[in-house]
Protein backbone atom coordinates (compact mmCIF):
# COMPACT_ATOMS: atom_id res chain seq x y z
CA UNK A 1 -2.11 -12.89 -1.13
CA UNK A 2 -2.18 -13.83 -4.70
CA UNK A 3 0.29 -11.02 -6.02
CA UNK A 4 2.83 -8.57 -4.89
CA UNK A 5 2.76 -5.43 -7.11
CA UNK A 6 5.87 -2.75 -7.70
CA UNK A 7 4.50 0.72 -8.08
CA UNK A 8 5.34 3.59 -10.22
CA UNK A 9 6.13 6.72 -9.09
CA UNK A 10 7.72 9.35 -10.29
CA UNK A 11 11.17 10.48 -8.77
CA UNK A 12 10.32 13.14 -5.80
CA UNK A 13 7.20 13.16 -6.11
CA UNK A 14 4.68 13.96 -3.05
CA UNK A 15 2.22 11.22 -3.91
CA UNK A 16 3.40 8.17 -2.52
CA UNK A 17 0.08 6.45 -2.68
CA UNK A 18 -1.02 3.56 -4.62
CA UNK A 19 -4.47 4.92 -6.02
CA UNK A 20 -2.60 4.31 -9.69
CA UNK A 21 -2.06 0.82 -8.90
CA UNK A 22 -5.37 0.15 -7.27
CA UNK A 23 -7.08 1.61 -10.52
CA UNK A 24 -5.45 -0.74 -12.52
CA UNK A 25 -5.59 -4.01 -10.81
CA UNK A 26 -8.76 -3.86 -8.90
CA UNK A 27 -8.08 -6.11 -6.25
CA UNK A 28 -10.89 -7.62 -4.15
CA UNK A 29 -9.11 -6.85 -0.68
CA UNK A 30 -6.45 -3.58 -0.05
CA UNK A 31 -4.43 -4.66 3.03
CA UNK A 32 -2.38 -2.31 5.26
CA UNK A 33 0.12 -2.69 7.98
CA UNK A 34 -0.55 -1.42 11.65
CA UNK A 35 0.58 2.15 11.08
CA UNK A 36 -2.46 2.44 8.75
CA UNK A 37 -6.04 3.83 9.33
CA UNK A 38 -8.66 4.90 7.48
CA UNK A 39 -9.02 8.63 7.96
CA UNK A 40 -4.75 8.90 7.19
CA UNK A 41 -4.57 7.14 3.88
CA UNK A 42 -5.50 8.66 0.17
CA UNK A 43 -6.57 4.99 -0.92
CA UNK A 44 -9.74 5.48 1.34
CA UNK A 45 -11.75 7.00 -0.83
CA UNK A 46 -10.59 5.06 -4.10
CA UNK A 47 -11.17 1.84 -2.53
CA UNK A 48 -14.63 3.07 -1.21
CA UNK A 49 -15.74 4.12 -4.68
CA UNK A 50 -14.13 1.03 -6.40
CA UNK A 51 -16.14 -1.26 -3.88
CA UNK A 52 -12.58 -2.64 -2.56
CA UNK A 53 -12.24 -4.23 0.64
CA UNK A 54 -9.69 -2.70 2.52
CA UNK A 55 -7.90 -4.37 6.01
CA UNK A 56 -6.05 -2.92 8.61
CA UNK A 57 -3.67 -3.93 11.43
CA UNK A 58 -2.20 -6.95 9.02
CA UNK A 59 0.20 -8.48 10.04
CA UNK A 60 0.81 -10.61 13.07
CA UNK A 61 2.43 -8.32 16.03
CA UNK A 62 1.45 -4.89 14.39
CA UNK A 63 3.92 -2.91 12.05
CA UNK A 64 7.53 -4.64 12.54
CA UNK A 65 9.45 -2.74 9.78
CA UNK A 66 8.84 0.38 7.77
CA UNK A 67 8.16 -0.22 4.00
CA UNK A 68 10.36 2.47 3.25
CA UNK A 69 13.24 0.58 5.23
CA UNK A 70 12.38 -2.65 3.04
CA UNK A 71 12.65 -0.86 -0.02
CA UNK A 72 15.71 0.44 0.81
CA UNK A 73 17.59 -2.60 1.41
CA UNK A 74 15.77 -4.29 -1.67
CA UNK A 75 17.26 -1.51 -3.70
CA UNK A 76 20.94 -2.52 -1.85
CA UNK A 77 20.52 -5.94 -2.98
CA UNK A 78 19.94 -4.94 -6.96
């Protein structure tokens, strides 16, 4: 992993994907935890189109925590 990036969405909004992000930074590899598949994420076809590389299952011992849980104790911590 060279970076870790913070999206930007909007407050309530239904799109919780990271297509913005993707567009902007262009990474060679898109990596996603074990809850993650190909035919249940919006990035598919982004990442497809952009010629990025996209990874599934990361993470050694499958999905251990929820992002959303993360984010909510980062949040805690500010």
């Amino acid at each position: 992993m060279d970076r870790v990036v913070i999206t930007t969405h909007e407050e309530n909004t239904n799109d919780i994907s990271v297509c913005h992000e993707l567009k902007l930074i262009r990474p060679d590899i898109f990596a996603n935890g074990g809850d993650r598949k190909h035919d249940n994420i919006p990035e598919y076809r982004l990442c497809k189109r952009l010629g990025i590389e996209m990874v599934f299952n990361v993470g050694e011992g499958g999905k251990i925590r929820s992002s959303f849980e993360l984010v909510k104790k980062a949040k805690e911590l500010v």
